[in-house]
C-alpha atoms as a PDB file:
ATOM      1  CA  UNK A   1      98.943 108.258  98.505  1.00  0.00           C
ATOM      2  CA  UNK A   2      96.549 109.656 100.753  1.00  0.00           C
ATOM      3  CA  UNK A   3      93.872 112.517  99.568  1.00  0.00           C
ATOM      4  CA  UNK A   4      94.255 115.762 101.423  1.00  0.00           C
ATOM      5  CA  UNK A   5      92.124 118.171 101.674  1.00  0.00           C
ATOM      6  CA  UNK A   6      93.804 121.487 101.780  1.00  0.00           C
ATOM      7  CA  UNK A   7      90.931 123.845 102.136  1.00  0.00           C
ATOM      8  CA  UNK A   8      90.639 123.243 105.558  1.00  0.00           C
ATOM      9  CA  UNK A   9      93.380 123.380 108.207  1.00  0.00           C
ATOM     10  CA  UNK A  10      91.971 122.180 112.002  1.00  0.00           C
ATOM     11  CA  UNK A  11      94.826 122.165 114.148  1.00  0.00           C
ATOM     12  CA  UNK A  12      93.004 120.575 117.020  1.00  0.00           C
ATOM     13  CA  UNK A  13      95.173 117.781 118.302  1.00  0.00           C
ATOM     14  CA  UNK A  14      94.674 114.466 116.674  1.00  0.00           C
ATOM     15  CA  UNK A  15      92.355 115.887 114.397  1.00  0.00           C
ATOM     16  CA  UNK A  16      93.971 115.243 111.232  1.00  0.00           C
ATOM     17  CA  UNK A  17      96.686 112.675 110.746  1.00  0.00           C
ATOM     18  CA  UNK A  18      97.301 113.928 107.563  1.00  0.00           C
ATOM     19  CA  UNK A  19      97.635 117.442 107.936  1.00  0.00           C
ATOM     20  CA  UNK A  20     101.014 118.807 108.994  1.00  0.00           C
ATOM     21  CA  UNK A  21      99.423 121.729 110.886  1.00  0.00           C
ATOM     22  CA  UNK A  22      97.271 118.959 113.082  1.00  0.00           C
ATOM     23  CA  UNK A  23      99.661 117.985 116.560  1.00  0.00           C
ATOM     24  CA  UNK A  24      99.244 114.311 117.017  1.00  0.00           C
ATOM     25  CA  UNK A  25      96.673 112.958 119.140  1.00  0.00           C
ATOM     26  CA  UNK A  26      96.947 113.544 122.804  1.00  0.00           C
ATOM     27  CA  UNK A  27      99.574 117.089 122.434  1.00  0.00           C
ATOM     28  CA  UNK A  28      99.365 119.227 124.918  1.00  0.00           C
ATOM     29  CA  UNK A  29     101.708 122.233 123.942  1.00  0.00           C
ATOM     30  CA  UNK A  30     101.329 125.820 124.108  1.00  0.00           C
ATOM     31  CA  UNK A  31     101.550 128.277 121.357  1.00  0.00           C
ATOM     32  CA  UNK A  32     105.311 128.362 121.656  1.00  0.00           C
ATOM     33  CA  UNK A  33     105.454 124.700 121.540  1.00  0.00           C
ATOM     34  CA  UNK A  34     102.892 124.607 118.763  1.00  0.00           C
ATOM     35  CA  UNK A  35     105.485 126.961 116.739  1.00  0.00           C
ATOM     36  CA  UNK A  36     108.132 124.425 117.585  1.00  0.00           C
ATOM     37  CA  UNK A  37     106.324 121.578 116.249  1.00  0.00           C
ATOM     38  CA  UNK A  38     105.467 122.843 112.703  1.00  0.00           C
ATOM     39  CA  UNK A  39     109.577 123.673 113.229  1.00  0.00           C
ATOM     40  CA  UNK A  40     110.189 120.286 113.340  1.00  0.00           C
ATOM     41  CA  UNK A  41     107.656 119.670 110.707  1.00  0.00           C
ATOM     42  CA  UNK A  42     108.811 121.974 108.415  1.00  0.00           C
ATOM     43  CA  UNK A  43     112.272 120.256 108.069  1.00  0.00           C
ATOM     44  CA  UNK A  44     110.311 116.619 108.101  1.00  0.00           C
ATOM     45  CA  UNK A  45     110.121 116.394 103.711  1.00  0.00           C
ATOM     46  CA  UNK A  46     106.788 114.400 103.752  1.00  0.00           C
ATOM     47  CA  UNK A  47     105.404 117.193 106.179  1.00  0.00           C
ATOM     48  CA  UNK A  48     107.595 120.291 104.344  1.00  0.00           C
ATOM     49  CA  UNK A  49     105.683 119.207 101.007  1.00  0.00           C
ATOM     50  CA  UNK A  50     102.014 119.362 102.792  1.00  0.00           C
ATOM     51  CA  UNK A  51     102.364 122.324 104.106  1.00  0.00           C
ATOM     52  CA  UNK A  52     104.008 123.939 100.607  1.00  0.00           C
ATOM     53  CA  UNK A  53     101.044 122.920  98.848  1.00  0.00           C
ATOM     54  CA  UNK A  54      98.677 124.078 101.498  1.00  0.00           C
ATOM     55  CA  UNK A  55     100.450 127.642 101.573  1.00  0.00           C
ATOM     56  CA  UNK A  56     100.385 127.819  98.033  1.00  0.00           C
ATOM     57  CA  UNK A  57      96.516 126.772  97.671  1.00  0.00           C
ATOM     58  CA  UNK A  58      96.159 129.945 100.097  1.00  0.00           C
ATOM     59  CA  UNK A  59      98.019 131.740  97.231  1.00  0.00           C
ATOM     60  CA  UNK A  60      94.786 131.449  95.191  1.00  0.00           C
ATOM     61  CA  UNK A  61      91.955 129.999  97.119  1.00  0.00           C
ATOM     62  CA  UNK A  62      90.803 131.174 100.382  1.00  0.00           C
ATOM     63  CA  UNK A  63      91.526 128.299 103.348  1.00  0.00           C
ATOM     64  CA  UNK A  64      89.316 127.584 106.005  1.00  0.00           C
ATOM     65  CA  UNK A  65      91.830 127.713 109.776  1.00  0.00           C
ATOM     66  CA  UNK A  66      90.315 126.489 112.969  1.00  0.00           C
ATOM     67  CA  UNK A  67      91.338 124.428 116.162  1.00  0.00           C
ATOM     68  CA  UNK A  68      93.230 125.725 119.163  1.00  0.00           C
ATOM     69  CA  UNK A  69      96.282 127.073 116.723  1.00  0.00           C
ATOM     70  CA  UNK A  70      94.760 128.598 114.158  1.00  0.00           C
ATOM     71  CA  UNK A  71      96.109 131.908 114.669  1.00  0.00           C
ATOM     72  CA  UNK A  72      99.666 130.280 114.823  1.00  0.00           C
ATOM     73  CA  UNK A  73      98.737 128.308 111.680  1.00  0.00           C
ATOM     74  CA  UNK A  74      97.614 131.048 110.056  1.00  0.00           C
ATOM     75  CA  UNK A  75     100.858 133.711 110.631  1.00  0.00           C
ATOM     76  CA  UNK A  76     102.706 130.265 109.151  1.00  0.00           C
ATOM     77  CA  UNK A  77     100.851 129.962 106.007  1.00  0.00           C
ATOM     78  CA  UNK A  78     100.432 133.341 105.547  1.00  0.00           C
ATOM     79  CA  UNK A  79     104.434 133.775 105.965  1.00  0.00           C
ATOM     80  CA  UNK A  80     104.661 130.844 103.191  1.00  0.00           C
ATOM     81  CA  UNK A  81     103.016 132.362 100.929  1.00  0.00           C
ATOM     82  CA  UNK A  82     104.934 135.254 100.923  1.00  0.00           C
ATOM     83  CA  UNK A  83     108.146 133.473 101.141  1.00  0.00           C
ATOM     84  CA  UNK A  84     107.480 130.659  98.983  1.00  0.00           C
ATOM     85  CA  UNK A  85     111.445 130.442  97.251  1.00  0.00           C
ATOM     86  CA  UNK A  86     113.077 130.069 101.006  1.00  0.00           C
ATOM     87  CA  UNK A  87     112.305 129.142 104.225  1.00  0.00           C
ATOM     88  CA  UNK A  88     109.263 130.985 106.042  1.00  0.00           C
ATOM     89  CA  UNK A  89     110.125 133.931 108.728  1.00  0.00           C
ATOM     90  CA  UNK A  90     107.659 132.630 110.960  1.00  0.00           C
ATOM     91  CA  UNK A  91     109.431 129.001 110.905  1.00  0.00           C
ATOM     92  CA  UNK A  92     113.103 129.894 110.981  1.00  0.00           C
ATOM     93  CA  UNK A  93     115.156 129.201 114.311  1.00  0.00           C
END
């Protein structure tokens, strides 16, 4: 089981193969496209538990958000933490 480190959220592409809010290397989406993908994500269980526990470490510690999407990343976590018993606004189709 791999260590993440929650504290920090880059969503530069390929960045991070182990954080949900990373795209994989070589994605070249927009912000509407980015919003998609953590979508996707979000009903993916392996990446739906990462970024639970990431939203909820925001709960309590402050997280550091960069890369291309970290506005989009941000509204996301910041929609999971106040949502944390369904679904986030920000995610749902």
């Amino acid at each position: 089981m791999p260590v993440i480190d929650v504290s920090k959220v880059d969503t530069t592409p390929g960045n991070d193969a182990m954080c949900s809010f990373s795209p994989p290397e070589g994605w070249e989406g927009d912000s509407a496209a980015y919003i998609e993908l953590m979508r996707s994500r979000y009903r993916n269980l392996m990446h739906c538990q990462r970024m639970m526990v990431t939203a909820s470490f925001a709960r309590k510690e402050p997280i550091q958000v960069t890369g291309p999407f970290a506005d989009e990343a941000t509204k996301i976590i910041n929609s999971m933490k106040m949502n944390k018993a369904k679904p986030p606004s920000a995610l749902s189709a």
